[in-house]
N, C-alpha and C. Protein backbone atom coordinates (compact mmCIF):
# COMPACT_ATOMS: atom_id res chain seq x y z
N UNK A 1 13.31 21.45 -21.32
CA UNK A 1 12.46 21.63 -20.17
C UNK A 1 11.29 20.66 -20.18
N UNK A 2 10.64 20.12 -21.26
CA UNK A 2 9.66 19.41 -21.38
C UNK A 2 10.43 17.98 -21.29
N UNK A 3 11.40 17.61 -21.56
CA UNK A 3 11.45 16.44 -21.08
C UNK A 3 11.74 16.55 -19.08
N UNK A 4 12.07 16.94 -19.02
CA UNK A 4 12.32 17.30 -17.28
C UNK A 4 11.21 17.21 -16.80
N UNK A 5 9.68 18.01 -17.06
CA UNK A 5 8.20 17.94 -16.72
C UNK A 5 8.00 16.46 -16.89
N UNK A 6 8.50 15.83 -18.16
CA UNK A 6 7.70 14.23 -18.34
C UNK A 6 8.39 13.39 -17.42
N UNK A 7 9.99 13.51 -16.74
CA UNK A 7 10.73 12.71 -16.07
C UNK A 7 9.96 12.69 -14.97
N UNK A 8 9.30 14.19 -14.47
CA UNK A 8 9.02 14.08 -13.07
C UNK A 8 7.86 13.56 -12.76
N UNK A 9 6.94 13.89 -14.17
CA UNK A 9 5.06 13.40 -14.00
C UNK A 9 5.68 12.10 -13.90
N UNK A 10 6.46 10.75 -14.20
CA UNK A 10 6.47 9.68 -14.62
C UNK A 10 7.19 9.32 -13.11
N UNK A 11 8.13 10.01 -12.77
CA UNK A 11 8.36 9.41 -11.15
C UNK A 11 7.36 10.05 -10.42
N UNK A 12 6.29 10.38 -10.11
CA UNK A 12 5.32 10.83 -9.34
C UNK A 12 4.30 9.87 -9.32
N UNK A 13 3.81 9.29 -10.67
CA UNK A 13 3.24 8.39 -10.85
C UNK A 13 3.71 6.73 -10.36
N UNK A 14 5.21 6.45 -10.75
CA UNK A 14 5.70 5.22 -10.03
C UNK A 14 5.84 5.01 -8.51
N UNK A 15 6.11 6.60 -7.69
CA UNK A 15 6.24 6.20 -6.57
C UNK A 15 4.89 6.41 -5.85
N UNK A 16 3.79 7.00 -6.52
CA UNK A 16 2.43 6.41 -5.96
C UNK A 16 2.22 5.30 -6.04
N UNK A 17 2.49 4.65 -7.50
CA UNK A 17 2.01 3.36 -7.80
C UNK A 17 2.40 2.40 -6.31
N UNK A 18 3.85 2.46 -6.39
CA UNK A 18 4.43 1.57 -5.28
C UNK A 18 4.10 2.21 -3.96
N UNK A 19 3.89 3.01 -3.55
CA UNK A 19 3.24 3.19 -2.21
C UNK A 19 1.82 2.63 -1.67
N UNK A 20 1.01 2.57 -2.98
CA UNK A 20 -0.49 1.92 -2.88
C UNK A 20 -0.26 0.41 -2.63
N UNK A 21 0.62 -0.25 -3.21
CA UNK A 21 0.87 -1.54 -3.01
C UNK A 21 1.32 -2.23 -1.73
N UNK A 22 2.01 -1.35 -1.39
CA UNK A 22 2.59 -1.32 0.03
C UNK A 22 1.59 -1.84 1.34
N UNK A 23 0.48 -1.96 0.92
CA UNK A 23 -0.45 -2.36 2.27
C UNK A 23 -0.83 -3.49 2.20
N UNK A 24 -0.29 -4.89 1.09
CA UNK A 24 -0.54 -6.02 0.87
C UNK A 24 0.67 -6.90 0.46
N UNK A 25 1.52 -6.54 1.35
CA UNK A 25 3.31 -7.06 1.37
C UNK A 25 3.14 -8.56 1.56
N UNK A 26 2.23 -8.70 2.84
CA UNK A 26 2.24 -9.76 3.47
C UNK A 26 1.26 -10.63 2.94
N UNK A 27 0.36 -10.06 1.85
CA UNK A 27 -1.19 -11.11 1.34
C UNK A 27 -1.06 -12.28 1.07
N UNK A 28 -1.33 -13.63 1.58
CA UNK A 28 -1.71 -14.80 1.15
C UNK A 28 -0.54 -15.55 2.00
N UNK A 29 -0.19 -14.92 3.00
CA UNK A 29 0.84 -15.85 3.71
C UNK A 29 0.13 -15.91 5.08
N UNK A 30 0.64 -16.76 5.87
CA UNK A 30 0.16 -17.46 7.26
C UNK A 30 1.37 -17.77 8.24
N UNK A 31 1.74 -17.19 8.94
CA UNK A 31 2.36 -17.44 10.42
C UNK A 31 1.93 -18.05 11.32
N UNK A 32 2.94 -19.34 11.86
CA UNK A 32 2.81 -19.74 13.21
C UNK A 32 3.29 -19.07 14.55
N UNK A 33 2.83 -19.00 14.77
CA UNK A 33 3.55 -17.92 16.23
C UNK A 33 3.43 -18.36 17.73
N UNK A 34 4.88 -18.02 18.12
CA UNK A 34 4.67 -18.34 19.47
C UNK A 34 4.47 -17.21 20.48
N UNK A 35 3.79 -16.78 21.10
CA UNK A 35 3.35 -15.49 21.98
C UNK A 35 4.01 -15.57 23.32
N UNK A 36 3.95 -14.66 24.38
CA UNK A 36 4.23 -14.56 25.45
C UNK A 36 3.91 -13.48 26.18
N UNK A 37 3.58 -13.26 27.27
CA UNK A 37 3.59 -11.68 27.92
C UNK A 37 4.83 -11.91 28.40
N UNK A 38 5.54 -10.64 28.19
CA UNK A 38 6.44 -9.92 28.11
C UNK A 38 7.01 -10.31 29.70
N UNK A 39 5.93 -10.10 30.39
CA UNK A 39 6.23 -9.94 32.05
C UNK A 39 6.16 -11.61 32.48
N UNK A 40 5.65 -12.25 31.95
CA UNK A 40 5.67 -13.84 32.00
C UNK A 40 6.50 -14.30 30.81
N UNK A 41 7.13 -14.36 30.68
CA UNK A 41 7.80 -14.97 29.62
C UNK A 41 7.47 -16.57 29.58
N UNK A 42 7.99 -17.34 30.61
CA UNK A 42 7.67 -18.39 30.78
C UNK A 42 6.04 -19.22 30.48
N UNK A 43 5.44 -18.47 29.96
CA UNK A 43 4.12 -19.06 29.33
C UNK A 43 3.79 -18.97 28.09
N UNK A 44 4.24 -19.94 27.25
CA UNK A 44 4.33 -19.73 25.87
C UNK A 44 2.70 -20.00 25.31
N UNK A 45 1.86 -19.23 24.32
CA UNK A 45 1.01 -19.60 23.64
C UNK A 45 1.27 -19.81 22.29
N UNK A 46 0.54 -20.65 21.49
CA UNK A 46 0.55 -20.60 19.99
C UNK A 46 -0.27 -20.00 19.31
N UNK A 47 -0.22 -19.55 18.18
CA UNK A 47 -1.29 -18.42 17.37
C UNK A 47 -0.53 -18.84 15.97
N UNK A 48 -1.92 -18.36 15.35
CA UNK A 48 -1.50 -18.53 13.49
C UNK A 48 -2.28 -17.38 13.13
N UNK A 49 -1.27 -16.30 12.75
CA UNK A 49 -1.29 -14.96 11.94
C UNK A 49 -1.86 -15.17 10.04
N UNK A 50 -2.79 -14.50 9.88
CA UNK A 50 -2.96 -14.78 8.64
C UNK A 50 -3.40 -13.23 8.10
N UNK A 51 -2.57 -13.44 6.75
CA UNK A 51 -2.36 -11.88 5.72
C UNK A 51 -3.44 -12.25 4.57
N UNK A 52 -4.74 -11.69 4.43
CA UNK A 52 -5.38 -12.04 3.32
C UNK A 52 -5.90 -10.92 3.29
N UNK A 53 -6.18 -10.50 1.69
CA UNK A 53 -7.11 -9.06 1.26
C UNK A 53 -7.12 -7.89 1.94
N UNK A 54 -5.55 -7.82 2.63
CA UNK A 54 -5.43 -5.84 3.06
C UNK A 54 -5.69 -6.18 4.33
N UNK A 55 -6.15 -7.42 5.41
CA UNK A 55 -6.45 -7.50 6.30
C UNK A 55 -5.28 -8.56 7.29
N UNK A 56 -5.19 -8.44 8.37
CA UNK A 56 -4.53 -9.30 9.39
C UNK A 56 -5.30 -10.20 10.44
N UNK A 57 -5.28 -11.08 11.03
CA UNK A 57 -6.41 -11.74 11.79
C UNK A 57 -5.36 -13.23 12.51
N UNK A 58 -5.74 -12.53 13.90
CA UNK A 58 -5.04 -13.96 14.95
C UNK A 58 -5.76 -14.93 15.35
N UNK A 59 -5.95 -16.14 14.62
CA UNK A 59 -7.13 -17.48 15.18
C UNK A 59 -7.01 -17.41 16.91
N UNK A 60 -6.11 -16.85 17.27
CA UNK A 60 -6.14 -17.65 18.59
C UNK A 60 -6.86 -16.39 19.30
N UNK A 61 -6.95 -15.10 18.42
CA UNK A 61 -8.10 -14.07 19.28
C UNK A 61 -9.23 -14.43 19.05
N UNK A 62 -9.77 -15.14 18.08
CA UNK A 62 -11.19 -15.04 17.61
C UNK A 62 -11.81 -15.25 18.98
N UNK A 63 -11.63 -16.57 20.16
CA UNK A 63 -12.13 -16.57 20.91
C UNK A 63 -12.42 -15.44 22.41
N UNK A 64 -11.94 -14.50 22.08
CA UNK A 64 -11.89 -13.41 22.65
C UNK A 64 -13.18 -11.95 22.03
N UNK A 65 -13.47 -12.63 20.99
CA UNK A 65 -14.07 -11.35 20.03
C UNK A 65 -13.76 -10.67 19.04
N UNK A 66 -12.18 -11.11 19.03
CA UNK A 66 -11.16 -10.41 17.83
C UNK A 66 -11.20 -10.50 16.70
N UNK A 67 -11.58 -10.06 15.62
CA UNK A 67 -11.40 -9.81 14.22
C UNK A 67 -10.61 -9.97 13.51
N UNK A 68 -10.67 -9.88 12.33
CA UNK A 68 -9.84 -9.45 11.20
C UNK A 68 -9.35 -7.90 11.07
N UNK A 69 -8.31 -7.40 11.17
CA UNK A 69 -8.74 -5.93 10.79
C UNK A 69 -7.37 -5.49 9.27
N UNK A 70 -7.26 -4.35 9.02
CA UNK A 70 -6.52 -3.98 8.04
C UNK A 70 -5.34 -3.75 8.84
N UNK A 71 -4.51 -3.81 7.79
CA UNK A 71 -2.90 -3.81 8.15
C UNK A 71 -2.21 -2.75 6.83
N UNK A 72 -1.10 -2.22 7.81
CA UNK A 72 -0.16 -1.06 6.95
C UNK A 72 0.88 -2.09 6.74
N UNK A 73 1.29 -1.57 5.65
CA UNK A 73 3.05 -2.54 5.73
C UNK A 73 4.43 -1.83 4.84
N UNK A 74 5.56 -1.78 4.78
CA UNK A 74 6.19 -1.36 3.82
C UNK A 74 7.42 -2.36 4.12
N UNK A 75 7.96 -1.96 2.96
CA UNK A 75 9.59 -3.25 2.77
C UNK A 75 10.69 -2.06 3.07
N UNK A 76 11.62 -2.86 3.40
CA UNK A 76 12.93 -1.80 3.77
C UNK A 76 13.81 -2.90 3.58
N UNK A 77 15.33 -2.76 3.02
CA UNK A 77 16.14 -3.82 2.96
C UNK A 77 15.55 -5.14 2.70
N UNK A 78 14.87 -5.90 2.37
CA UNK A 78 14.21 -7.17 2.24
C UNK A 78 13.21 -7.60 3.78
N UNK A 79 13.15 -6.30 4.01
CA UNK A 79 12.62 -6.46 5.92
C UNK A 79 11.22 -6.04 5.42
N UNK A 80 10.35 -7.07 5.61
CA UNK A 80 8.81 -6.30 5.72
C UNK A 80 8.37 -5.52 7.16
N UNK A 81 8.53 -4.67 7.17
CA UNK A 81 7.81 -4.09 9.17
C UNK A 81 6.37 -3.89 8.23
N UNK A 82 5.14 -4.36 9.84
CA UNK A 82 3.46 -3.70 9.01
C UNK A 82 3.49 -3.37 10.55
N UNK A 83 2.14 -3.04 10.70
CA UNK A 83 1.33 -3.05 11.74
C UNK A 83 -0.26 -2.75 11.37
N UNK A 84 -1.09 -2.72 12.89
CA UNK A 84 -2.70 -3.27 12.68
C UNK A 84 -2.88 -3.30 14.11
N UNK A 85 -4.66 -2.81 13.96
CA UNK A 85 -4.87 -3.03 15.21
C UNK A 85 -6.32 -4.10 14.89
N UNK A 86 -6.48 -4.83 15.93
CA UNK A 86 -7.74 -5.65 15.92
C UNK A 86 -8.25 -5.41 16.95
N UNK A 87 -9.55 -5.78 16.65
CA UNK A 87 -10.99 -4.84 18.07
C UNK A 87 -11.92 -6.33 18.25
N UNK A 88 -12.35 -5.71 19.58
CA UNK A 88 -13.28 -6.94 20.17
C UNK A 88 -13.64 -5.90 20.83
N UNK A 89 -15.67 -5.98 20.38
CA UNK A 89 -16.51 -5.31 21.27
C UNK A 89 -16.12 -5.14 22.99
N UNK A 90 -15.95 -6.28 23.44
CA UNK A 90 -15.98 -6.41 24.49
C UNK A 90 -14.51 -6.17 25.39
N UNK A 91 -13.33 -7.34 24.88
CA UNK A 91 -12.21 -6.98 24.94
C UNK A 91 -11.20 -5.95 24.54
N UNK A 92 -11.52 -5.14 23.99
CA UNK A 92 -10.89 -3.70 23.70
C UNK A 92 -10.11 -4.10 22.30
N UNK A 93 -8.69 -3.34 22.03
CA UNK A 93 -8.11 -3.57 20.81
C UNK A 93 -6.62 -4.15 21.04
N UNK A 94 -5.83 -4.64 20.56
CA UNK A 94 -4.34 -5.25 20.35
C UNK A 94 -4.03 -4.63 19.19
N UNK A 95 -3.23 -4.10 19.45
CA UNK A 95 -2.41 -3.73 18.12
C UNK A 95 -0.91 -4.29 18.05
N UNK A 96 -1.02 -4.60 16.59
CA UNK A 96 0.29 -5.63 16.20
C UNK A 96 1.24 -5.03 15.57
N UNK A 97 2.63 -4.89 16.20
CA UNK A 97 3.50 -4.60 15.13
C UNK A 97 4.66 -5.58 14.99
N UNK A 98 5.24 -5.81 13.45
CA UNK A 98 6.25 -6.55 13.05
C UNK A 98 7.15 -6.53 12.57
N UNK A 99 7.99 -7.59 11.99
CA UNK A 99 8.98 -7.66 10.61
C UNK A 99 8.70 -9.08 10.39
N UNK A 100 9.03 -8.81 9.45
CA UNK A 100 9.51 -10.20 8.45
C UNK A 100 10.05 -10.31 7.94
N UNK A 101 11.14 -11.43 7.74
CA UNK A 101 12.34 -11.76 6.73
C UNK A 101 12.54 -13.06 6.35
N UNK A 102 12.38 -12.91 5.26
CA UNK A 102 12.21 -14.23 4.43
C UNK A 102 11.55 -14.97 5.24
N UNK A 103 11.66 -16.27 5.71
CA UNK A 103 10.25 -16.99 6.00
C UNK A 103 10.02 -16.99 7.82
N UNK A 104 10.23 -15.63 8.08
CA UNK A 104 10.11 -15.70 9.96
C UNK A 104 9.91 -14.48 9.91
N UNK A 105 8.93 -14.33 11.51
CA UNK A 105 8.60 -13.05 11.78
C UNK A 105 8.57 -12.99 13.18
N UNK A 106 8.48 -11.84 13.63
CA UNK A 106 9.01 -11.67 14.76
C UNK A 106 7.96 -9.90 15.07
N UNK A 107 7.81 -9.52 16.91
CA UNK A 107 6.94 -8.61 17.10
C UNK A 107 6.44 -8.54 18.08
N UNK A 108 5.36 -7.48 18.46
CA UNK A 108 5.13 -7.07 19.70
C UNK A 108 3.43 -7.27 19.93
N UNK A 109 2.42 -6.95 20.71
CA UNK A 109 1.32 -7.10 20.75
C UNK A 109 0.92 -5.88 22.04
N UNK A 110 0.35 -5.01 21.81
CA UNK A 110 -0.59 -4.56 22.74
C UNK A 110 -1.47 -4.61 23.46
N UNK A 111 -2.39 -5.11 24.21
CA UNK A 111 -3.67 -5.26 24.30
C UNK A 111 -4.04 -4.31 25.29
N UNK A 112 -4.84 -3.37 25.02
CA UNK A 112 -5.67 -2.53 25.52
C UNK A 112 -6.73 -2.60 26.15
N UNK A 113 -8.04 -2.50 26.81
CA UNK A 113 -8.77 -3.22 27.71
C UNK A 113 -9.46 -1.85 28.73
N UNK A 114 -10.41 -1.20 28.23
CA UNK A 114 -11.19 -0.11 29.68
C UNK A 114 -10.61 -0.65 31.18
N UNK A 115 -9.94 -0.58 32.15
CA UNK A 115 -10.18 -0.89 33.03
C UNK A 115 -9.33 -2.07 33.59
N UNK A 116 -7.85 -2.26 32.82
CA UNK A 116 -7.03 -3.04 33.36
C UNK A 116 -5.80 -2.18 32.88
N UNK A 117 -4.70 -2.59 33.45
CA UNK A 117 -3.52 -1.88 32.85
C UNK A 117 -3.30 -2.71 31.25
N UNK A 118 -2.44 -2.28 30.73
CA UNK A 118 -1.92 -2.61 29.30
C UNK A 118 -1.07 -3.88 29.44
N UNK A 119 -1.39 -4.88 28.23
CA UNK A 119 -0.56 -5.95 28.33
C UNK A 119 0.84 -6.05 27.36
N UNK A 120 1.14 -6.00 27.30
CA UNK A 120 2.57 -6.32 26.44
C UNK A 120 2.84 -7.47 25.88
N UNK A 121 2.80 -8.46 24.39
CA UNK A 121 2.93 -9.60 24.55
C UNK A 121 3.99 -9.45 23.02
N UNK A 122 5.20 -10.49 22.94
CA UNK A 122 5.85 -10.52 21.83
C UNK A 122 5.85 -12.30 21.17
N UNK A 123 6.18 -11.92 20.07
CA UNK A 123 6.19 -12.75 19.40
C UNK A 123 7.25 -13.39 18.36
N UNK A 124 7.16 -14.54 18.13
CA UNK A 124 8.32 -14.97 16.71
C UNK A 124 7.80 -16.31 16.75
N UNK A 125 8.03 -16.26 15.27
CA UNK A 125 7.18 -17.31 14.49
C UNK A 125 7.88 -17.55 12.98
N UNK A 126 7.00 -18.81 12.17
CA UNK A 126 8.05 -19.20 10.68
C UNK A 126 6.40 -19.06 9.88
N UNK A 127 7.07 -18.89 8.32
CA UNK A 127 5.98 -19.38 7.80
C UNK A 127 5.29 -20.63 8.14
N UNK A 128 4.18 -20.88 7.63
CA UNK A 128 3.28 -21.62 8.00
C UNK A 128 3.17 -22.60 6.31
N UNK A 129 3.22 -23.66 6.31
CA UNK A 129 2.83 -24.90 5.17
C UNK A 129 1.43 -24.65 4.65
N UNK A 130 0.62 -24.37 5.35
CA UNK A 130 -0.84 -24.46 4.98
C UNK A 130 -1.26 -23.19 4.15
């Protein structure tokens, strides 16, 4: 019986361990991305996604007000899915969700906004060199 108690304290402990880790899948990597609203397809933008210290952050929002914010993530089959939302005082929040597989990612974008309807924008993109 006492080894049965130590089997289970010891998987209780590993699958915390690996669940805590789970929110920095993506750390120290950088995406190029190509964007679109959903309803325009035909207007492509570029953006570079960057995963550093538990956080997510789109250069091409900064000029909007947008931040850095924290990101969830977990692995499934070699598939990273995360998601995150980022806030701008002014412009409201986008929230990002994804996958990734091996060096491409692919995803959706929200943008939220007091006082306009909701935008829809998706994405796919490769790692980034830099």
């Amino acid at each position: 019986m006492s080894h049965l108690k130590y089997f289970s304290i010891i998987l209780v402990v590993v699958a915390l361990t690996c669940g805590n880790n789970t929110d920095k899948l993506l750390d120290g990597k950088s995406f190029m991305l190509t964007t679109w609203d959903v309803n325009h397809p035909e207007k492509l933008d570029k953006d570079l996604l960057i995963f550093k210290n538990g956080m997510m952050d789109s250069e091409a929002c900064h000029q909007y007000g947008f931040s850095a914010a924290a990101y969830k993530s977990k692995i499934e089959n070699d598939k990273i899915s995360f998601s995150g939302t980022i806030s701008s005082a002014t412009e409201g929040t986008i929230r990002i969700d994804g996958n990734s597989f091996k060096n491409k990612i692919e995803g959706t974008m929200l943008w939220k906004k007091a006082g306009q309807a909701e935008i829809k924008y998706a994405f796919k993109g490769y790692l980034s060199s830099d």
